[in-house]
PDB file of N, CA and C in Angstrom:
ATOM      1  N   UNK A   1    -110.289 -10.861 -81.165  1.00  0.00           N
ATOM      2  CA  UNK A   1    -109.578  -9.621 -81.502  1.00  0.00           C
ATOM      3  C   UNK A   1    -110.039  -9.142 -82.895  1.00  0.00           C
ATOM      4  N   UNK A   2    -110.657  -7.878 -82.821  1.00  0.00           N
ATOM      5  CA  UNK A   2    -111.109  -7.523 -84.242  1.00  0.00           C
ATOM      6  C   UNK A   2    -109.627  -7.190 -85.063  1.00  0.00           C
ATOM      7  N   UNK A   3    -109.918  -6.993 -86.692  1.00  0.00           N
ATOM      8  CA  UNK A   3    -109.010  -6.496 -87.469  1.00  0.00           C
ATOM      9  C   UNK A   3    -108.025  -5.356 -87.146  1.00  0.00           C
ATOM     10  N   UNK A   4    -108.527  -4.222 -86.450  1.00  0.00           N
ATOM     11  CA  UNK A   4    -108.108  -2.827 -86.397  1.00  0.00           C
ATOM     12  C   UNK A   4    -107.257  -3.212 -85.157  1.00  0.00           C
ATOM     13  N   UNK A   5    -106.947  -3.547 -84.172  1.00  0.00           N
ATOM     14  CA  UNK A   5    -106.090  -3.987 -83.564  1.00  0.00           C
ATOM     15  C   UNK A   5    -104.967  -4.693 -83.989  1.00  0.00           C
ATOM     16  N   UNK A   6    -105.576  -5.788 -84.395  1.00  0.00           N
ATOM     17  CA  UNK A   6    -104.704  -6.511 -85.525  1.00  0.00           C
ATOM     18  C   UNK A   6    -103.328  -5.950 -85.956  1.00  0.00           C
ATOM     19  N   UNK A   7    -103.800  -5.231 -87.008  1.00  0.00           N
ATOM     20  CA  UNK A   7    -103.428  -4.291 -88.154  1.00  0.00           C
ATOM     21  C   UNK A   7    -102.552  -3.443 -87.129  1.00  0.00           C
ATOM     22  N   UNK A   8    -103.113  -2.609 -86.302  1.00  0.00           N
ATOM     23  CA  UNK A   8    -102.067  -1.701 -85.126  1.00  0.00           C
ATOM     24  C   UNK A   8    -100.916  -2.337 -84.684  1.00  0.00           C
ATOM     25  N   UNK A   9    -101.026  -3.598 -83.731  1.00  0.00           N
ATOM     26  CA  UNK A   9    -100.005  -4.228 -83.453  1.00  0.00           C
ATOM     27  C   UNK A   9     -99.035  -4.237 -84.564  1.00  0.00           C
ATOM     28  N   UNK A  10     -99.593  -5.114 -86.017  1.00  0.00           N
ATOM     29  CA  UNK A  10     -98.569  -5.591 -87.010  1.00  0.00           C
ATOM     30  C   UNK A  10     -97.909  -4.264 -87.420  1.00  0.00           C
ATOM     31  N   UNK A  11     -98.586  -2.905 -87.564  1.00  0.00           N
ATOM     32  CA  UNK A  11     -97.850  -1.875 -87.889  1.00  0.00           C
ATOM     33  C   UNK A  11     -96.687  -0.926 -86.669  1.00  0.00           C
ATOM     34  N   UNK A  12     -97.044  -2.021 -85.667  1.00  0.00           N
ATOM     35  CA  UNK A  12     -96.281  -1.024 -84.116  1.00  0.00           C
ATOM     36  C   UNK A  12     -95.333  -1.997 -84.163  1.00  0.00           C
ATOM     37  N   UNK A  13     -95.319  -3.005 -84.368  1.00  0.00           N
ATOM     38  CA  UNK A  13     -94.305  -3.764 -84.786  1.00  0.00           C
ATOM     39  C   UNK A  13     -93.413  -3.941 -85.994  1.00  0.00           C
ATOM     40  N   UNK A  14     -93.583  -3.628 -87.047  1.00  0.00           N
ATOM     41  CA  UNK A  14     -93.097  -3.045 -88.073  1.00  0.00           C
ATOM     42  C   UNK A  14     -92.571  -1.907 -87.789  1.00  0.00           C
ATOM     43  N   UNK A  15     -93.015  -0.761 -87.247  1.00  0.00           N
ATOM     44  CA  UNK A  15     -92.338   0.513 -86.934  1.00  0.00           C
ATOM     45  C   UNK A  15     -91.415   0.291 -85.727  1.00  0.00           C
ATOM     46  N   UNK A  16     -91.135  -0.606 -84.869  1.00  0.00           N
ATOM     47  CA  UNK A  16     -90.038  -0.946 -84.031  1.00  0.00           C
ATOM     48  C   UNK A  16     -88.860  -1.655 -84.578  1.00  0.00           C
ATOM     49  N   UNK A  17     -89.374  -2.348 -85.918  1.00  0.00           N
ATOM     50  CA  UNK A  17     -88.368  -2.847 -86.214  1.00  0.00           C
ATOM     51  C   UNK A  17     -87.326  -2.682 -86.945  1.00  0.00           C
ATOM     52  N   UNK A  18     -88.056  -1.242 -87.947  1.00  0.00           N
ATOM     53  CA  UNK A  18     -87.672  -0.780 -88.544  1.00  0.00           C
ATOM     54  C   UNK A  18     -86.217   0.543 -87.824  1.00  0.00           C
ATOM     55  N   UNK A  19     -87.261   0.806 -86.880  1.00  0.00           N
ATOM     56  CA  UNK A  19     -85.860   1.719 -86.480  1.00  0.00           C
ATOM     57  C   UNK A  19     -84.975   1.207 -85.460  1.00  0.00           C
ATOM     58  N   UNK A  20     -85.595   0.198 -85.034  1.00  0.00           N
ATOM     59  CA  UNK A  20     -84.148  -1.149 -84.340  1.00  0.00           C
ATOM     60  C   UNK A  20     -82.963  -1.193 -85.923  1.00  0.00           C
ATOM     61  N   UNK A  21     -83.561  -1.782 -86.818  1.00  0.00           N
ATOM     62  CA  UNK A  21     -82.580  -1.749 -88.149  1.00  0.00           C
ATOM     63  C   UNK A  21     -81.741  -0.175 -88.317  1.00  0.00           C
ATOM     64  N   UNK A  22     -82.780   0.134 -88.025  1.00  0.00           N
ATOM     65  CA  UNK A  22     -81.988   1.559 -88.301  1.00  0.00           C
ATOM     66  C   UNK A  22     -80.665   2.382 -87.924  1.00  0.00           C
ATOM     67  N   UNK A  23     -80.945   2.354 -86.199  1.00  0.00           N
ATOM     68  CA  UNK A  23     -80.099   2.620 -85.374  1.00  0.00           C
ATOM     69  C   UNK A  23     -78.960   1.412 -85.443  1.00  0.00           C
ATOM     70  N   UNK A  24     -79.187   0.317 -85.386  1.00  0.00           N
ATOM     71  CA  UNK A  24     -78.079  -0.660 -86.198  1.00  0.00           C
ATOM     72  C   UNK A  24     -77.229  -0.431 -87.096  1.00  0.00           C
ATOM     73  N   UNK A  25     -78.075   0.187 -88.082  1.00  0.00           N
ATOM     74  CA  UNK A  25     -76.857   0.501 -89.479  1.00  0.00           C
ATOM     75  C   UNK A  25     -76.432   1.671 -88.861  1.00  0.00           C
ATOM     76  N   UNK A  26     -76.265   2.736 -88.409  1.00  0.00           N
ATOM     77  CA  UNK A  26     -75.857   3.857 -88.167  1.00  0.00           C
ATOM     78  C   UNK A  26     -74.737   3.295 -87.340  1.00  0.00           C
ATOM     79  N   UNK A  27     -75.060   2.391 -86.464  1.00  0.00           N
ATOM     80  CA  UNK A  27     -73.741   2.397 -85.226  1.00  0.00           C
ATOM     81  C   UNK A  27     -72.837   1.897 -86.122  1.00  0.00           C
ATOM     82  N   UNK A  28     -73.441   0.489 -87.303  1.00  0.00           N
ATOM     83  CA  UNK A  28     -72.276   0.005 -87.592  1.00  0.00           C
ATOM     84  C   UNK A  28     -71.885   0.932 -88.677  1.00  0.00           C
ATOM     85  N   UNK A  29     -72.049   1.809 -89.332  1.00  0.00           N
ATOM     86  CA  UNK A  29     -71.491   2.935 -90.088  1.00  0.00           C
ATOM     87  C   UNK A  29     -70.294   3.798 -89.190  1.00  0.00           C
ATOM     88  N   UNK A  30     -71.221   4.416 -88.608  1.00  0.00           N
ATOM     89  CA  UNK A  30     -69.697   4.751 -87.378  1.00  0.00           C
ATOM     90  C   UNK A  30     -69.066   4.477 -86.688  1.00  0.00           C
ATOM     91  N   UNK A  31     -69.452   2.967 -86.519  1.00  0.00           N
ATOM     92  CA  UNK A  31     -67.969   2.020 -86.702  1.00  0.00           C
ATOM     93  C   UNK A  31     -66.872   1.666 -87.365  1.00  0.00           C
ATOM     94  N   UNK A  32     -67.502   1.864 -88.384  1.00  0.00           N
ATOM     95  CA  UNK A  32     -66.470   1.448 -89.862  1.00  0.00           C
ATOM     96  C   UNK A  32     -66.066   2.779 -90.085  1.00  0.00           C
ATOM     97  N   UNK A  33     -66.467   4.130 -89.837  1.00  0.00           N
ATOM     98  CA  UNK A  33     -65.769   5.368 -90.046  1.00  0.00           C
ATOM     99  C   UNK A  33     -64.501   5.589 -89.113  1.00  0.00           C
ATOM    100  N   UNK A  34     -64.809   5.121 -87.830  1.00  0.00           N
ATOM    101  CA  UNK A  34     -63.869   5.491 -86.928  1.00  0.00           C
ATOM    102  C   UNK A  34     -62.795   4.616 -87.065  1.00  0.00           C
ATOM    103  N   UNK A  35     -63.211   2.684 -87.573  1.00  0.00           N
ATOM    104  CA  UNK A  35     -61.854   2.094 -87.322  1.00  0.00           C
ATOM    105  C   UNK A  35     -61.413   2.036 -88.991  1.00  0.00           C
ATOM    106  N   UNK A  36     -61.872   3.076 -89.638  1.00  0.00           N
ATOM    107  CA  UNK A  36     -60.872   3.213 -90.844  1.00  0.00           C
ATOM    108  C   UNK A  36     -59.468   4.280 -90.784  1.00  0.00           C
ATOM    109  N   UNK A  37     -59.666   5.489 -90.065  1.00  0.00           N
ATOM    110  CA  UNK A  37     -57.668   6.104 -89.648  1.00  0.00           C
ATOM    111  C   UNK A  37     -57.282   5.048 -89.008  1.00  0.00           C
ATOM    112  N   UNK A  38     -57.961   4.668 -87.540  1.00  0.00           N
ATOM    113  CA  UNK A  38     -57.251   4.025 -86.849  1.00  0.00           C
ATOM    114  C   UNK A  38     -55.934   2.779 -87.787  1.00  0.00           C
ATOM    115  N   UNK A  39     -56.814   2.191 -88.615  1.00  0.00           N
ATOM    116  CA  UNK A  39     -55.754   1.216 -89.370  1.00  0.00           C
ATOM    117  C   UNK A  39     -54.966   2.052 -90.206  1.00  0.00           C
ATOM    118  N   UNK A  40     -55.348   2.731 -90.702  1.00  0.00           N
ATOM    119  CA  UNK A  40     -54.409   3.798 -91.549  1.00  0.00           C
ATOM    120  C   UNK A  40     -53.228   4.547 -90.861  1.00  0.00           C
ATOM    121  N   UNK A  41     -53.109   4.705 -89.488  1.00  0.00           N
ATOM    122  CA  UNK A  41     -52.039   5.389 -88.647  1.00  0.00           C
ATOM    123  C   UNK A  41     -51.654   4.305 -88.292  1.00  0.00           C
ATOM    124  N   UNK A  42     -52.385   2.411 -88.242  1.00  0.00           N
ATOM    125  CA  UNK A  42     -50.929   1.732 -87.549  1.00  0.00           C
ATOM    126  C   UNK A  42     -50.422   1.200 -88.818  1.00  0.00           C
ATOM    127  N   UNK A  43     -50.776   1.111 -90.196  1.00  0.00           N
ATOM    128  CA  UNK A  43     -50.529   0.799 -91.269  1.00  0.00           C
ATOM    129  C   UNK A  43     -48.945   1.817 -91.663  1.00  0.00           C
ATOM    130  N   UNK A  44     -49.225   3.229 -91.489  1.00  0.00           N
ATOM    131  CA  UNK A  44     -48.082   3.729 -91.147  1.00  0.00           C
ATOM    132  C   UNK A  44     -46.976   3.627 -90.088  1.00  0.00           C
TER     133      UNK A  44
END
């Protein structure tokens, strides 16, 4: 396997992983947005 393949894979893999992380933090962000009233209305 020459270099330039190489290098493609490691960067197609880097760019998958990156927006796997990504979409991760977002869900768990609007997770934590949504179950913050929720405790606040049974807190009341």
């Amino acid at each position: 396997m020459n270099l330039l393949a190489l290098s493609m894979i490691v960067l197609l893999f880097l760019v998958v992983t990156a927006v796997l992380g990504f979409i991760g933090f977002k869900k768990q962000r609007t997770r934590l947005i949504t179950s913050l009233p929720e405790e606040r209305f049974t807190r009341w």
